[in-house]
C-alpha atoms as a PDB file:
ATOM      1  CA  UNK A   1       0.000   0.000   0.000  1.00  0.00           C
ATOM      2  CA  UNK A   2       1.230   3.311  -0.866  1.00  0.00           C
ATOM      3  CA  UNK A   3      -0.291   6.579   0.549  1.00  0.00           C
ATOM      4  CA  UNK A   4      -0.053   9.809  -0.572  1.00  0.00           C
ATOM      5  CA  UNK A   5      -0.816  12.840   1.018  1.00  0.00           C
ATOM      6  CA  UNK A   6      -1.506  16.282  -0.097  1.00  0.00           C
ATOM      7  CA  UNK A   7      -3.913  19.854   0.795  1.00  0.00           C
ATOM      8  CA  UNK A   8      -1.336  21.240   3.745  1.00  0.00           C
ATOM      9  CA  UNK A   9      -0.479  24.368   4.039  1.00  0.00           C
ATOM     10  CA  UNK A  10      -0.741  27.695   6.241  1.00  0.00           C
ATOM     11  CA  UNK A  11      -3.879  29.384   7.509  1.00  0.00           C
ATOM     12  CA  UNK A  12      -4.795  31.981   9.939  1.00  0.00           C
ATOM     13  CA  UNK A  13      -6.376  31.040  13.094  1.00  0.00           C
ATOM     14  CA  UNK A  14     -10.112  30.357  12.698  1.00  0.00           C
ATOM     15  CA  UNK A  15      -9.415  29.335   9.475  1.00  0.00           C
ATOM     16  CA  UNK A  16     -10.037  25.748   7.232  1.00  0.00           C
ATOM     17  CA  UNK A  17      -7.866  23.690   5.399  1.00  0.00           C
ATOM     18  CA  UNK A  18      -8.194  20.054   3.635  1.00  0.00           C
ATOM     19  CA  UNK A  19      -5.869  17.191   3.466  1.00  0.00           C
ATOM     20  CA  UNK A  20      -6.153  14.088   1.366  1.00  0.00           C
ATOM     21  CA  UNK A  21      -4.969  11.030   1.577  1.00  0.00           C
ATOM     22  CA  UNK A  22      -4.594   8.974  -2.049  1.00  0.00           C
ATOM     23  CA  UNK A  23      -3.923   4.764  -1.523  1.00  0.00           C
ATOM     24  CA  UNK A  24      -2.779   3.078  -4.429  1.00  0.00           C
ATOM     25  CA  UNK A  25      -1.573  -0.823  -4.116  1.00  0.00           C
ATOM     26  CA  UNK A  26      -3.196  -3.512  -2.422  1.00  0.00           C
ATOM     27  CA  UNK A  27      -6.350  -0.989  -1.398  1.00  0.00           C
ATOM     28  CA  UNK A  28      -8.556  -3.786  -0.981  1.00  0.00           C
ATOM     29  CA  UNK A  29      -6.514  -4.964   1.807  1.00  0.00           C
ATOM     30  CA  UNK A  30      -7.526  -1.632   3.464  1.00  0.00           C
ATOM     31  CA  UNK A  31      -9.608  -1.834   6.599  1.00  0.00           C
ATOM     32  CA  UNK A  32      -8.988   1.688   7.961  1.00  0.00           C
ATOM     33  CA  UNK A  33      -7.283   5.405   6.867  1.00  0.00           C
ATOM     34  CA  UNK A  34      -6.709   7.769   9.080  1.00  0.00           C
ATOM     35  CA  UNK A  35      -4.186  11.098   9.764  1.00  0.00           C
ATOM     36  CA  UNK A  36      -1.897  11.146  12.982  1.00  0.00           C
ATOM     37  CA  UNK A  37       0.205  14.053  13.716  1.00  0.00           C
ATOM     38  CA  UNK A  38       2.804  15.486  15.412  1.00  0.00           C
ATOM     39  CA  UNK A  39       4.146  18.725  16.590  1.00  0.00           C
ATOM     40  CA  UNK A  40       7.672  19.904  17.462  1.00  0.00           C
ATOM     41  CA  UNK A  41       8.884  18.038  20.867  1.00  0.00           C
ATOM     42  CA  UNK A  42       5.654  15.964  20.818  1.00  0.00           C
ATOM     43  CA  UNK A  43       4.456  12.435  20.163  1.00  0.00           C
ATOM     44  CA  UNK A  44       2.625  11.182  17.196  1.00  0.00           C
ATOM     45  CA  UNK A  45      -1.706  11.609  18.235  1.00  0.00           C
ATOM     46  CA  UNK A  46      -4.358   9.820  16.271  1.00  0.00           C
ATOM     47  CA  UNK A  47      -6.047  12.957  14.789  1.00  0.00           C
ATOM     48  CA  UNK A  48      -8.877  10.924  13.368  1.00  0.00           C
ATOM     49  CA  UNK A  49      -9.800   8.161  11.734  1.00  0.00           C
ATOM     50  CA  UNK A  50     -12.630   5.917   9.432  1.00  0.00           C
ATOM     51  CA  UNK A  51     -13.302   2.360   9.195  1.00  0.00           C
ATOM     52  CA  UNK A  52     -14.245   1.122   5.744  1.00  0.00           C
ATOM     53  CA  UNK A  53     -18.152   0.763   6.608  1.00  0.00           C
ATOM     54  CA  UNK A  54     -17.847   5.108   7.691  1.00  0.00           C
ATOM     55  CA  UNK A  55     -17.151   4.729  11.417  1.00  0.00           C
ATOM     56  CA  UNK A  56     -14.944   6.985  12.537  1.00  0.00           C
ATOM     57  CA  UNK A  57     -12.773   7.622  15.612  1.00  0.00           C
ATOM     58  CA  UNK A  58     -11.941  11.694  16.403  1.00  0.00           C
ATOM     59  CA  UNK A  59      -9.151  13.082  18.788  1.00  0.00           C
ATOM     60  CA  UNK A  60     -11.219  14.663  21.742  1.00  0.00           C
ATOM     61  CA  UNK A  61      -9.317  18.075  20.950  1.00  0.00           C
ATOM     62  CA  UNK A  62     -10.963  18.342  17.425  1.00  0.00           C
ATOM     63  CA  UNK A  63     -14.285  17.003  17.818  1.00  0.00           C
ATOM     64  CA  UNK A  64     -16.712  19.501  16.417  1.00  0.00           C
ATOM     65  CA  UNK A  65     -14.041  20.931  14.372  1.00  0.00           C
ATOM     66  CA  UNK A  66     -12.627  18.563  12.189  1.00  0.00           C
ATOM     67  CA  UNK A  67     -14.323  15.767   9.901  1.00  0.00           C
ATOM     68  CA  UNK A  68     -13.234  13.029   7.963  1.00  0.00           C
ATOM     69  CA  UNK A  69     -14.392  11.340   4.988  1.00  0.00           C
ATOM     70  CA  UNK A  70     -13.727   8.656   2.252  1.00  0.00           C
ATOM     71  CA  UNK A  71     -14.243   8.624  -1.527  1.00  0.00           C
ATOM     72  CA  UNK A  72     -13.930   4.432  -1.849  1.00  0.00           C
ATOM     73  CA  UNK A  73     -14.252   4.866  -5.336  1.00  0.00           C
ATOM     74  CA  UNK A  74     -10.995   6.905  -5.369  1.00  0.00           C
ATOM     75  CA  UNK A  75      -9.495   5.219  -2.630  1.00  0.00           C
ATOM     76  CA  UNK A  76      -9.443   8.694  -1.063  1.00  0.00           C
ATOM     77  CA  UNK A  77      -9.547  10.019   2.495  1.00  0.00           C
ATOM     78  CA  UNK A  78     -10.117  13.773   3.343  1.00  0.00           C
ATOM     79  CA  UNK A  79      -9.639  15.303   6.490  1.00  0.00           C
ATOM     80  CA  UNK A  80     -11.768  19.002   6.814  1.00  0.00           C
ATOM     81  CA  UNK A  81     -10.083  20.852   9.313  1.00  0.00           C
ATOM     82  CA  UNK A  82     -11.936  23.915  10.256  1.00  0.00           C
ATOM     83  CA  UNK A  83     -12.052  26.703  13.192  1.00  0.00           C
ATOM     84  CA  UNK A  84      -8.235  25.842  13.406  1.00  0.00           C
ATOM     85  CA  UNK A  85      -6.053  26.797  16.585  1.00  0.00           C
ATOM     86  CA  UNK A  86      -2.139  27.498  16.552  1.00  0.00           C
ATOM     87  CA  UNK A  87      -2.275  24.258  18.438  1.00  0.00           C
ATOM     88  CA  UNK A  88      -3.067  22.562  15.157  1.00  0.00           C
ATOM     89  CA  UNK A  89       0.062  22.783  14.060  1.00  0.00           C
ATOM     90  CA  UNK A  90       1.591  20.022  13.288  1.00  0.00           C
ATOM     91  CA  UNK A  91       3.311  17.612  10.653  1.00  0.00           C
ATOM     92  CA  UNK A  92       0.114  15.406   9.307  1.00  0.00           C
ATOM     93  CA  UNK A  93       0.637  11.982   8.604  1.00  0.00           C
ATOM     94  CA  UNK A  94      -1.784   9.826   6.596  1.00  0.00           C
ATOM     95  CA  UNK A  95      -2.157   6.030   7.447  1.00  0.00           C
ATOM     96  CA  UNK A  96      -3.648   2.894   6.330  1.00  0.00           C
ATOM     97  CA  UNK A  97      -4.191  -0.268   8.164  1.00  0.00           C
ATOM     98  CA  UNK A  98      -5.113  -3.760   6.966  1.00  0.00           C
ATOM     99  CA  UNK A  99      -7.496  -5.652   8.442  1.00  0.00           C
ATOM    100  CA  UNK A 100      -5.285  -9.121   7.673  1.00  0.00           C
ATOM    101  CA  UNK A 101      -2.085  -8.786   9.476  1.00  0.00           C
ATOM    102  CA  UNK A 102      -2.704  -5.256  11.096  1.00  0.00           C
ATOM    103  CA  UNK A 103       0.468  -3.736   9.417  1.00  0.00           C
ATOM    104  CA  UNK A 104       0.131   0.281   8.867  1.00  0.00           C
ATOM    105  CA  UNK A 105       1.244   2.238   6.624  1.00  0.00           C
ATOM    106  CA  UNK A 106       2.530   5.665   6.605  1.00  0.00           C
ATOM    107  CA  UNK A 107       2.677   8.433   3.776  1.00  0.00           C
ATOM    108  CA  UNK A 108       4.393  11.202   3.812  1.00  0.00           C
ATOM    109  CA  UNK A 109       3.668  14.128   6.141  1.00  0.00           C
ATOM    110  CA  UNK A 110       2.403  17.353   5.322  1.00  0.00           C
ATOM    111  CA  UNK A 111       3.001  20.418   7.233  1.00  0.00           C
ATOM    112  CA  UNK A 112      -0.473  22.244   8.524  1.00  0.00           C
ATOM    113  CA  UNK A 113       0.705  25.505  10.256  1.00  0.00           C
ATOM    114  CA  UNK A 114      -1.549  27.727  12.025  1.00  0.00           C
ATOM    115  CA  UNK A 115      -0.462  31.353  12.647  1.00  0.00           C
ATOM    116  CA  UNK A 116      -1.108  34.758  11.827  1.00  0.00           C
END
């Protein structure tokens, strides 16, 4: 499986921004995408995340802000980010994970920064 990630970018505070997620390979092998990030001097958080039958799994500090969808057809995930904070900021990370052996994968990250 190979992910790649694109939509980052800078925004003012309050502001929205979209990443995607594109998965190319083995896609049926797919059970879940999701984005992770990670912030200067921090650990990697599960930002959010969406099972292939829609369920999805959000970080407690973006609930209400932040959605995410999939575009099976395109083997695409989007992540809306709106009514972002400075604390946002971050280096995304899109992931996969297969259902079969439970091995992620990673695609590159893309920088979201939130400042004015």
């Amino acid at each position: 499986v190979q992910l790649q990630a694109s939509g980052g970018g800078l925004v003012q505070p309050g502001g929205s921004l979209r990443v995607s997620c594109a998965a190319s390979g083995s896609v049926s092998s797919i059970s879940a995408m999701g984005w992770y990030r990670q912030a200067p001097g921090k650990q990697r958080e599960l930002v959010a995340s969406i099972t292939i039958g829609g369920t999805t799994v959000f970080a407690d500090s973006v609930k209400g802000r932040f959605t995410i969808s999939r575009d099976n057809g395109k083997n695409t995930v989007y992540l809306q980010m709106n009514s972002l904070k400075a604390e946002d900021t971050a280096v995304y990370y899109c992931n996969a994970l297969t259902a079969l052996t439970g091995t992620r994968y990673w695609g590159q990250g893309t920088q979201v920064t939130v400042s004015s």
